[in-house]
C-alpha atoms as a PDB file:
ATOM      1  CA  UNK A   1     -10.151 -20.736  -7.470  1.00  0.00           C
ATOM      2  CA  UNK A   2     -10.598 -18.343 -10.639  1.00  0.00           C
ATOM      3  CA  UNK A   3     -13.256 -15.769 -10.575  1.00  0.00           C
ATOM      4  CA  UNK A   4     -16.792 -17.554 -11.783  1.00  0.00           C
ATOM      5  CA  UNK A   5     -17.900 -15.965 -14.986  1.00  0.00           C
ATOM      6  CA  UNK A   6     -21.661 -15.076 -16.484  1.00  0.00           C
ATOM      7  CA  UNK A   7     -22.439 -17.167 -19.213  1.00  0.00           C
ATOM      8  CA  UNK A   8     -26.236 -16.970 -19.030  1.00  0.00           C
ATOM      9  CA  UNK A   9     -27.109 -16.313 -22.840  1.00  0.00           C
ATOM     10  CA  UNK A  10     -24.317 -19.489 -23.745  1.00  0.00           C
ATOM     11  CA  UNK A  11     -26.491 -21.559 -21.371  1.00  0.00           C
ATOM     12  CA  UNK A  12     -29.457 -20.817 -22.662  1.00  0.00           C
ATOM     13  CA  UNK A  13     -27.936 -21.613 -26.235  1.00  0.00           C
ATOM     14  CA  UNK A  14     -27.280 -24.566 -25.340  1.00  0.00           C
ATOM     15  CA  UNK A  15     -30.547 -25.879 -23.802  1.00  0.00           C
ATOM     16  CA  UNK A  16     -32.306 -24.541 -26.950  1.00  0.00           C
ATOM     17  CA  UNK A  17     -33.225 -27.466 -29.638  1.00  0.00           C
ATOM     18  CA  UNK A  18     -32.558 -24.892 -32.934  1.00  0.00           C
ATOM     19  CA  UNK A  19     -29.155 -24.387 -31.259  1.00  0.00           C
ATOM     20  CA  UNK A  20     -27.969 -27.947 -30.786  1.00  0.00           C
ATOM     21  CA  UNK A  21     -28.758 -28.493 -34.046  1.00  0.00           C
ATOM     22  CA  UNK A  22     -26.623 -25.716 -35.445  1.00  0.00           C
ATOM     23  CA  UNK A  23     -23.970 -26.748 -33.633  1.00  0.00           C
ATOM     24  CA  UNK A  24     -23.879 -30.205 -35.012  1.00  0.00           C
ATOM     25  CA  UNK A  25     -24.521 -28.835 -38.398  1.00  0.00           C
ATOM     26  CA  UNK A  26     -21.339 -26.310 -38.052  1.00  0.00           C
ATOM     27  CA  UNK A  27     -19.414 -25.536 -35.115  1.00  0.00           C
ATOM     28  CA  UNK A  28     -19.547 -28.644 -33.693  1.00  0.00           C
ATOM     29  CA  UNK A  29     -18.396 -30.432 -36.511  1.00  0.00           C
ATOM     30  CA  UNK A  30     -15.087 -27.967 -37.290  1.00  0.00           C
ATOM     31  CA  UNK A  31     -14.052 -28.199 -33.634  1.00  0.00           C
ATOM     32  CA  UNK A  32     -13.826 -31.753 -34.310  1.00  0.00           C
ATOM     33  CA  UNK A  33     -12.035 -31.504 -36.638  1.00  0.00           C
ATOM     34  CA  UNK A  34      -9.412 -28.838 -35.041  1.00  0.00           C
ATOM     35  CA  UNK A  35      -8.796 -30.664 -31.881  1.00  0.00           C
ATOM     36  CA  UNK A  36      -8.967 -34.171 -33.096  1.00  0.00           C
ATOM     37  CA  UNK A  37      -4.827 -34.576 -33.730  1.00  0.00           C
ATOM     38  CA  UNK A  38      -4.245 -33.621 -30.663  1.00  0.00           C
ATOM     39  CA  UNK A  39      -6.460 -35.547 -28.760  1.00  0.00           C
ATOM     40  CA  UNK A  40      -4.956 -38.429 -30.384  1.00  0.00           C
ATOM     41  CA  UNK A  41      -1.328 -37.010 -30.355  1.00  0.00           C
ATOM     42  CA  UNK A  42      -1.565 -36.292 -26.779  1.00  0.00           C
ATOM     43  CA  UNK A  43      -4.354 -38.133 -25.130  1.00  0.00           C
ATOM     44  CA  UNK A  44      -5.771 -41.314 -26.499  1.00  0.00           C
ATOM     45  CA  UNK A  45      -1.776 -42.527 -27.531  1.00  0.00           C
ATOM     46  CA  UNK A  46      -1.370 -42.737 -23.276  1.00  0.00           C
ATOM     47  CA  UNK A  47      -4.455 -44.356 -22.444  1.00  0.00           C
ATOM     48  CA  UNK A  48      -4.381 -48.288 -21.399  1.00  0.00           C
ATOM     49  CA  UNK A  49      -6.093 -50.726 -23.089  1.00  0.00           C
ATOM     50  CA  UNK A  50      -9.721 -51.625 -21.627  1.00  0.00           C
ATOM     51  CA  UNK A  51      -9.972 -48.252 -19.684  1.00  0.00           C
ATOM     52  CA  UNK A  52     -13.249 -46.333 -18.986  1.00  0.00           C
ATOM     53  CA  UNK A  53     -12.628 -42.187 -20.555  1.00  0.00           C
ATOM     54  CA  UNK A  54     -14.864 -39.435 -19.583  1.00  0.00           C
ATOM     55  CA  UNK A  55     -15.553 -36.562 -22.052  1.00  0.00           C
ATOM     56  CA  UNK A  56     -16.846 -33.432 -20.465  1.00  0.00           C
ATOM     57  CA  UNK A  57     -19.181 -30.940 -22.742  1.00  0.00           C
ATOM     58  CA  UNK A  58     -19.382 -33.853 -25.547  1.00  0.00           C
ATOM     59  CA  UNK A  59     -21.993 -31.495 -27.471  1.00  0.00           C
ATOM     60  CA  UNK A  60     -23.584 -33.654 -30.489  1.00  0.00           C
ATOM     61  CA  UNK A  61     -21.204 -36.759 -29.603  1.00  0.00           C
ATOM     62  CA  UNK A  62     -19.152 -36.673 -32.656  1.00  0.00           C
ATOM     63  CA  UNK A  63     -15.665 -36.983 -30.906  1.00  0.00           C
ATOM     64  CA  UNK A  64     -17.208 -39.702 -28.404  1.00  0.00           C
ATOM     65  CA  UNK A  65     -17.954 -41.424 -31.898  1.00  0.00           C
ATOM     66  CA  UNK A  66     -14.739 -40.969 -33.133  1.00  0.00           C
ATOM     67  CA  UNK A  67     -12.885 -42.142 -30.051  1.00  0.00           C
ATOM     68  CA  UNK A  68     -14.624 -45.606 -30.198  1.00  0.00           C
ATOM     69  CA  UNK A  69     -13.861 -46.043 -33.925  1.00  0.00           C
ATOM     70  CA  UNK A  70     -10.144 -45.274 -32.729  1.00  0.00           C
ATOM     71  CA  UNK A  71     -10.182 -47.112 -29.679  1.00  0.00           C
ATOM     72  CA  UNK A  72     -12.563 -49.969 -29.721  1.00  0.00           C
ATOM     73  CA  UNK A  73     -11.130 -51.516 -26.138  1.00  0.00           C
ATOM     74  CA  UNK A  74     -12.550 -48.273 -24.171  1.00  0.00           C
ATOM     75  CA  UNK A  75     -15.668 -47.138 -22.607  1.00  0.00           C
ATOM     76  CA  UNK A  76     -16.365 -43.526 -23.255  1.00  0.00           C
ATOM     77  CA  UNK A  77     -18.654 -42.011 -20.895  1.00  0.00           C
ATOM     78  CA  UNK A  78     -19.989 -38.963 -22.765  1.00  0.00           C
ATOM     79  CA  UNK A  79     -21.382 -36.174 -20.372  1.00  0.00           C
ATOM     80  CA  UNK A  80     -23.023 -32.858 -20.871  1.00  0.00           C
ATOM     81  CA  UNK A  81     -24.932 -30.563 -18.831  1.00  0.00           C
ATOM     82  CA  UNK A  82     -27.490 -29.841 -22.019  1.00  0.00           C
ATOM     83  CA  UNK A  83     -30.144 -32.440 -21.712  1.00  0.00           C
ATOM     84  CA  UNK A  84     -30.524 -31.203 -25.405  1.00  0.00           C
ATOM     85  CA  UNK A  85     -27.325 -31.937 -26.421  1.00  0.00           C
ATOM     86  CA  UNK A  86     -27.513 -35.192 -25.084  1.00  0.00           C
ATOM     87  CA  UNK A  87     -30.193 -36.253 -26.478  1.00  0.00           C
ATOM     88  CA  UNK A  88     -28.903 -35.108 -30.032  1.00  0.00           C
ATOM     89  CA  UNK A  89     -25.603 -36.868 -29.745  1.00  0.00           C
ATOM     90  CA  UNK A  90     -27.461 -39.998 -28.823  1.00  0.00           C
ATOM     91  CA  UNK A  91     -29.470 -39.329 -32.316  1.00  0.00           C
ATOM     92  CA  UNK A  92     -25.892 -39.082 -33.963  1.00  0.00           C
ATOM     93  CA  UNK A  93     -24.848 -42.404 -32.752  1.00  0.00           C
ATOM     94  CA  UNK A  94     -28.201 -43.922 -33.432  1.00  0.00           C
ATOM     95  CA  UNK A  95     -27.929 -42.263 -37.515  1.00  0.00           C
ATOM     96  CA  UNK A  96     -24.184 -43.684 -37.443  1.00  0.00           C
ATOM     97  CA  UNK A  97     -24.885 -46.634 -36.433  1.00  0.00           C
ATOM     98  CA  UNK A  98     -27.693 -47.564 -39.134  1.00  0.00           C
ATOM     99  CA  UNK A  99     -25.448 -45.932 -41.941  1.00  0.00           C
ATOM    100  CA  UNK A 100     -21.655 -47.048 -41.065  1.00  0.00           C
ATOM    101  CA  UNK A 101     -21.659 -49.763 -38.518  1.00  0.00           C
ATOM    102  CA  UNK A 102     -23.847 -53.108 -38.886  1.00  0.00           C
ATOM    103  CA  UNK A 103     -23.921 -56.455 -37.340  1.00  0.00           C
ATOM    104  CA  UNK A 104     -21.971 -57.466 -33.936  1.00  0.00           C
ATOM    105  CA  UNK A 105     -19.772 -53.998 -34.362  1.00  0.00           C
ATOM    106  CA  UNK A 106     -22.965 -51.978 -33.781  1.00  0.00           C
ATOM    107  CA  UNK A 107     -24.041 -53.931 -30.579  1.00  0.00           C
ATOM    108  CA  UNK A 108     -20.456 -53.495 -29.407  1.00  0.00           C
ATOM    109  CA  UNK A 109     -19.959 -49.690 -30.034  1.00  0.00           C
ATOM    110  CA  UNK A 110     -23.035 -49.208 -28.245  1.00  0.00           C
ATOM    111  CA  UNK A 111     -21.866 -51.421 -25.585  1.00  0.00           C
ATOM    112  CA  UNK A 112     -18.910 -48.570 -25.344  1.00  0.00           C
ATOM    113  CA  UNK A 113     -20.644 -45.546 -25.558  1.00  0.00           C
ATOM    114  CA  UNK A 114     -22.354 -44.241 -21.983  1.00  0.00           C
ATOM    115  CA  UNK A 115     -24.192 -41.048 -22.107  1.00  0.00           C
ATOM    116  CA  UNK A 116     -24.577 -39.472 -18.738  1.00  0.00           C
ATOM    117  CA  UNK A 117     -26.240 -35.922 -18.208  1.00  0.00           C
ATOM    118  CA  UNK A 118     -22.982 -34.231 -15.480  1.00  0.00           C
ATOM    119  CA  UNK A 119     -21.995 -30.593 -14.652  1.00  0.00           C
ATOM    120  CA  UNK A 120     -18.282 -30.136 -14.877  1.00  0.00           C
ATOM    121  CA  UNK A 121     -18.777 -28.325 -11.239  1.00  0.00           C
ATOM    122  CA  UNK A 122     -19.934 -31.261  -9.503  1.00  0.00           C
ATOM    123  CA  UNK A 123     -17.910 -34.653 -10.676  1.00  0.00           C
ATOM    124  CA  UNK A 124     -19.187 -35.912  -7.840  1.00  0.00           C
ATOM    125  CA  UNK A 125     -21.401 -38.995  -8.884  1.00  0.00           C
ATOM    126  CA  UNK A 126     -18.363 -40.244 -10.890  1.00  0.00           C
ATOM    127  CA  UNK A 127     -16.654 -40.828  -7.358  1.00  0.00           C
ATOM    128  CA  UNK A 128     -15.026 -44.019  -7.238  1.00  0.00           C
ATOM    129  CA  UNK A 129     -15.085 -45.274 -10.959  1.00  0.00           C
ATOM    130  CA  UNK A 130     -11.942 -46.282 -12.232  1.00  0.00           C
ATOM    131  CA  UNK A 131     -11.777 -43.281 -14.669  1.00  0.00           C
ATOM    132  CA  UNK A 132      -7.891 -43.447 -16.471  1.00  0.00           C
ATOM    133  CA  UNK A 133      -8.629 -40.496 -18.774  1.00  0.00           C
ATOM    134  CA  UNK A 134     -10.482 -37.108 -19.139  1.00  0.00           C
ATOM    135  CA  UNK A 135     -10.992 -35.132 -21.990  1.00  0.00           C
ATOM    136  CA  UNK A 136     -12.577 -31.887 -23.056  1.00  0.00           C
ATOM    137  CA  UNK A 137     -12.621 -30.331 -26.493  1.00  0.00           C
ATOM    138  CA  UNK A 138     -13.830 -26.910 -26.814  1.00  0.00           C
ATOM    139  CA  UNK A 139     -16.020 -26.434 -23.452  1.00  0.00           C
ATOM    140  CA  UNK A 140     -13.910 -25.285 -20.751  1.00  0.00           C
ATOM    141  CA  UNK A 141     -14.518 -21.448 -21.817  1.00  0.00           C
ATOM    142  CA  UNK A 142     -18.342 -21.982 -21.251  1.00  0.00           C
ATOM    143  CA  UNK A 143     -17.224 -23.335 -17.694  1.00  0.00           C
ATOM    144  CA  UNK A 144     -18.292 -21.035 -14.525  1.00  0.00           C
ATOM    145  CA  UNK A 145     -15.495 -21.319 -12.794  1.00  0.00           C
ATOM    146  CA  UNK A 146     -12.908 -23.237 -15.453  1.00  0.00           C
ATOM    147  CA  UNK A 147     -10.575 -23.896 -11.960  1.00  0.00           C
ATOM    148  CA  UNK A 148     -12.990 -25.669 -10.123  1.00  0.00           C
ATOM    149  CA  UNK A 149     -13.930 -27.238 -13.421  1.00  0.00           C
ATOM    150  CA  UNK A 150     -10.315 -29.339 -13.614  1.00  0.00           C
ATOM    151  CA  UNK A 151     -10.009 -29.612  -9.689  1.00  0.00           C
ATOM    152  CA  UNK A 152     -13.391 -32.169 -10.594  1.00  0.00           C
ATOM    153  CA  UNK A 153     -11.448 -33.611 -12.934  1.00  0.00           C
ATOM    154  CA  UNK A 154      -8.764 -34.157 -10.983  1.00  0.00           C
ATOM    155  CA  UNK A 155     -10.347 -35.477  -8.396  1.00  0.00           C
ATOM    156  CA  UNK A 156     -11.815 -38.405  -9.349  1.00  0.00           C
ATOM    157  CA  UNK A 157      -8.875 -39.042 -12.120  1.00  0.00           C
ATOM    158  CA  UNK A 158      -6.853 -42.554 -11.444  1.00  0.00           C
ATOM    159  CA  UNK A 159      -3.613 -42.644 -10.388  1.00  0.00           C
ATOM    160  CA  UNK A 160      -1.235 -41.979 -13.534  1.00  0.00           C
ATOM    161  CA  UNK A 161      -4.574 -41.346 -15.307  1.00  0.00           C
ATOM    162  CA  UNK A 162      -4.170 -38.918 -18.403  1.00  0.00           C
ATOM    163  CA  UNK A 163      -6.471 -35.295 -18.692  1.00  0.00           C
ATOM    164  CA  UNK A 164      -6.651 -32.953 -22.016  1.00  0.00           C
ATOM    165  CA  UNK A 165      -8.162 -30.332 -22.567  1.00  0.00           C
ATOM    166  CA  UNK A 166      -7.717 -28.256 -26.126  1.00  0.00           C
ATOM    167  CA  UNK A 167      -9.535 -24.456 -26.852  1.00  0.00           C
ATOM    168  CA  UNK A 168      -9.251 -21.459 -28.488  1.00  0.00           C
ATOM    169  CA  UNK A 169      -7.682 -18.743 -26.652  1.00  0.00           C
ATOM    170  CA  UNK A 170      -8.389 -14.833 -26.545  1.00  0.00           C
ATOM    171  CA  UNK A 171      -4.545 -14.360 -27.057  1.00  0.00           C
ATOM    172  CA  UNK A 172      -5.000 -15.007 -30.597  1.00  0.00           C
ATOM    173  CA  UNK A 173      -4.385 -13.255 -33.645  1.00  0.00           C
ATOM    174  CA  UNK A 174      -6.742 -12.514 -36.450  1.00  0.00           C
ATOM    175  CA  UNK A 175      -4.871 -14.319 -39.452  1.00  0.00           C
ATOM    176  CA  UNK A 176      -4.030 -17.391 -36.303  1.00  0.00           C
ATOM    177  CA  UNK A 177      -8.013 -17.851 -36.883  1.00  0.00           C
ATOM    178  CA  UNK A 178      -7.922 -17.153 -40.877  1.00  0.00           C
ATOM    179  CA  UNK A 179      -5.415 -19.912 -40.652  1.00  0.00           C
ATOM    180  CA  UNK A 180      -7.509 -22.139 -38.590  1.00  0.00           C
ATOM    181  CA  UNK A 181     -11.087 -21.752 -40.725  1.00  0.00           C
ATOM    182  CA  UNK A 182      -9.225 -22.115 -43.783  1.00  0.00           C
ATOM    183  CA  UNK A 183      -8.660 -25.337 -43.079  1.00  0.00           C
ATOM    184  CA  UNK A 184     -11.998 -26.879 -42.268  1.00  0.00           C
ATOM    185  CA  UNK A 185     -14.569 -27.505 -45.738  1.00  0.00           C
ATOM    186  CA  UNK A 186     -16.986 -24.984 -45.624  1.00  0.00           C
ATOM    187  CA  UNK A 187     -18.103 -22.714 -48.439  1.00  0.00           C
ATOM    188  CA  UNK A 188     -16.070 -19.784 -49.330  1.00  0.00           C
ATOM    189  CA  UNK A 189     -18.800 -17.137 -48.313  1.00  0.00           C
ATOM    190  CA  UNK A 190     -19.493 -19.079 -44.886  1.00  0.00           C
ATOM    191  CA  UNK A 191     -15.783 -19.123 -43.910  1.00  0.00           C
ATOM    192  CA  UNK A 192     -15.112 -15.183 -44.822  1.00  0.00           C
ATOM    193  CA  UNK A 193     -18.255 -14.644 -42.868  1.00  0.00           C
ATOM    194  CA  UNK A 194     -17.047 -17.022 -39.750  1.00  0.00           C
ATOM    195  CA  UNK A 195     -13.088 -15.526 -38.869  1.00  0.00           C
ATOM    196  CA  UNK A 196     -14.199 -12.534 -38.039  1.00  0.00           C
ATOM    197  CA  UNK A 197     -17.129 -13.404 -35.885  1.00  0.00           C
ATOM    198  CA  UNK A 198     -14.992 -16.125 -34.399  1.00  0.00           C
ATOM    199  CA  UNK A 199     -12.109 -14.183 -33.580  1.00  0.00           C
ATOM    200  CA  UNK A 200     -14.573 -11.364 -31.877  1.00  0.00           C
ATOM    201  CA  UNK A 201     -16.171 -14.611 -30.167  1.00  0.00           C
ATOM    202  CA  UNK A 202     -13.265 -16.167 -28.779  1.00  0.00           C
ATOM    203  CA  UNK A 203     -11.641 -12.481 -27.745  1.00  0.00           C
ATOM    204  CA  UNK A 204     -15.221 -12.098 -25.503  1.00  0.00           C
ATOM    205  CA  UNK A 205     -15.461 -16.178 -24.405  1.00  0.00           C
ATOM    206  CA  UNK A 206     -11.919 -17.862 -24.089  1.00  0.00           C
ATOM    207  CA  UNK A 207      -9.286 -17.542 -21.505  1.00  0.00           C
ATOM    208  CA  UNK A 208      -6.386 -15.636 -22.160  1.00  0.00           C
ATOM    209  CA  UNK A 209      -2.409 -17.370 -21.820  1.00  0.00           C
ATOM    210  CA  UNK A 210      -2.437 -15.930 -18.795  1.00  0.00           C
ATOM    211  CA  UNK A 211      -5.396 -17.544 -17.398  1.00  0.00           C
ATOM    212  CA  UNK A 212      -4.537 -20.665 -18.800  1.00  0.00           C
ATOM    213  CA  UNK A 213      -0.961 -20.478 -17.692  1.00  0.00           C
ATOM    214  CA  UNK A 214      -2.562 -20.434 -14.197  1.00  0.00           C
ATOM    215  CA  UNK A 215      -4.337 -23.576 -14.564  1.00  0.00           C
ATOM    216  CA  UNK A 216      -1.272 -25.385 -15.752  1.00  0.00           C
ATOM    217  CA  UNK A 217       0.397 -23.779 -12.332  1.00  0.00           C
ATOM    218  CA  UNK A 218      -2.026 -25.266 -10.527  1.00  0.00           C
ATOM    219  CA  UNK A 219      -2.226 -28.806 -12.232  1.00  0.00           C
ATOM    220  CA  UNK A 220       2.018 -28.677 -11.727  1.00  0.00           C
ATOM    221  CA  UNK A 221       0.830 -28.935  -8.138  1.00  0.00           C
ATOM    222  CA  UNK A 222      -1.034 -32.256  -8.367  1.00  0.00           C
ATOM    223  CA  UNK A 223       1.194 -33.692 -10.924  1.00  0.00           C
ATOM    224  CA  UNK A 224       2.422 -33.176 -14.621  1.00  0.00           C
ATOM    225  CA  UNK A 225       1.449 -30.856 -16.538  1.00  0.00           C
ATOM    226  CA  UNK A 226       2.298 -28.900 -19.717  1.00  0.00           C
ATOM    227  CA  UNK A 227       0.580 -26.418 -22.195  1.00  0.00           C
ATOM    228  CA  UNK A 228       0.912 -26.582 -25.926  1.00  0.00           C
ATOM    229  CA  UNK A 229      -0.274 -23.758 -28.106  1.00  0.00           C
ATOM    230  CA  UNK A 230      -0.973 -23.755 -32.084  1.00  0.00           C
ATOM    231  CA  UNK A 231      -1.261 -21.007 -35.057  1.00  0.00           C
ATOM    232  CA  UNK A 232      -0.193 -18.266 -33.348  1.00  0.00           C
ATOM    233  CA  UNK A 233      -1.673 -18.986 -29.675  1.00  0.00           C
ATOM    234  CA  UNK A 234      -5.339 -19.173 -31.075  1.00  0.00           C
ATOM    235  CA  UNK A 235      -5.642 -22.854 -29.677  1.00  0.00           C
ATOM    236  CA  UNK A 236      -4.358 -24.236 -26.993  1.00  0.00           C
ATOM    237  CA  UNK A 237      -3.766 -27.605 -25.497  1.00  0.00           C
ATOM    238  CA  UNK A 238      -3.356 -28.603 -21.507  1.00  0.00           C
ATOM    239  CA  UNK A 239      -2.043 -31.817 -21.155  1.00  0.00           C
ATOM    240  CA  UNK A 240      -2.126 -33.291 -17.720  1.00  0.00           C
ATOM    241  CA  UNK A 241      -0.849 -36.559 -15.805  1.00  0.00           C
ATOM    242  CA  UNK A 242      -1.818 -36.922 -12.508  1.00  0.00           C
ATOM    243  CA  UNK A 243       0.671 -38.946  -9.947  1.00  0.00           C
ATOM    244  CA  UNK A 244       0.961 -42.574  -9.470  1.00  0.00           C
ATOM    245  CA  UNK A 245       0.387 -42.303  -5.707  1.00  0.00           C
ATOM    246  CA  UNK A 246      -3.256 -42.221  -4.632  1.00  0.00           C
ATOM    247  CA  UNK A 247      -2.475 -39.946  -1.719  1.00  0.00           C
ATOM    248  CA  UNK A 248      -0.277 -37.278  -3.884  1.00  0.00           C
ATOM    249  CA  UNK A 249      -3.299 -36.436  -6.224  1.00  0.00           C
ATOM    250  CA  UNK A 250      -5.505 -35.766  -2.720  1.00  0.00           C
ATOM    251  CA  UNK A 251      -3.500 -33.339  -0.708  1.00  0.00           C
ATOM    252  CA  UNK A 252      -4.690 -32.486   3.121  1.00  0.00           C
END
């Protein structure tokens, strides 16, 4: 496994109420945003109809929300370890229900949309579900130990099941990140103020390529697995598929 990393003051962010909020208000909602064409490109396109999904560090909910609209036939099981941000993306479904979604649709997306407090280091209650996709949009930096974090995933994946996981990486550039904010609405003064705390942010929190390259190495062992980076190797994409065989994605 990787070496574990400190992210004390991150945790502590995210168990705080003022932070949740902020996140929803901002950062949540451009990382949405960045990593939503992939998910769809590389994620949701190989995922059978009627299949349970399981989103890992699902923050305020608004990709979970997203999915559903996308993909009305699956069950998204939305997981966080932030009791906080739990409870505020089950406040954003509730506010997008009553304003988008009336009727026998609302009693149906709720229907699809399970919100279970989980730690990506212990998958273990999810043992046993028939779980054909996992996904992860801009959480695996915050993980302890990001390793252990997929060898979860893995582990209770199906068969042929599908994982993705998308992030910014440390490996990239300055004007990769200009690039990146200057696509996402925000007001002028907000975005010149954002690239360069992002880029210092993600230089201090994300993996490097070469970290990354070793999970793919790794995920090549239990099945197939590819990387595909963006804007100058500021994002990143890990795009898994674990073997049809039972016994080949649980090696003695």
């Amino acid at each position: 496994m990787t070496s574990t990393r400190n992210h004390s003051i991150s945790t502590r962010l995210y168990q705080s109420r003022v932070f949740t909020h902020f996140y929803e208000r901002i950062a949540g909602r451009y990382s949405a945003k960045l990593t939503w064409k992939g998910l769809i490109n590389d994620f949701l396109g190989f995922i059978p109809r009627g299949s349970t999904i399981l989103e890992i560090g699902a923050g305020p909910g608004l990709i979970a929300i997203k999915v559903v609209e996308q993909r009305p036939d699956l069950t998204v099981i939305v997981s966080d370890f932030s009791q906080e941000m739990l409870q505020l993306a089950q406040e954003k479904l509730k506010e997008h229900l009553e304003r988008f979604v009336q009727g026998q649709s609302n009693l149906e997306m709720q229907k699809h949309l399970v919100f279970v407090q989980a730690d990506a280091m212990d998958l273990s209650q999810f043992q046993g579900r028939a779980i054909n996709g996992i996904y992860s949009l801009g959480a695996i930096k915050h993980f302890p130990d990001p390793l252990k974090g997929l060898d979860q995933c893995v582990g209770i994946l199906s068969p042929g099941g599908v994982l993705y996981f998308a992030d910014f990486c440390a490996d990239g550039t300055y004007a990769g990140t200009r690039e990146i904010i200057k696509h996402v609405q925000l007001p002028s003064i907000l975005k010149f103020v954002m690239v360069p705390f992002l880029h210092l942010a993600n230089k201090r929190e994300a993996p490097s390529s070469q970290e990354v390259e070793n999970w793919n190495c790794y995920l090549q062992s239990r099945g197939k697995s590819r990387i595909e980076y963006s804007t100058g190797r500021t994002m990143f994409g890990l795009i898994f598929e674990s073997s049809t065989l039972a016994s080949d994605n649980n090696p003695t």
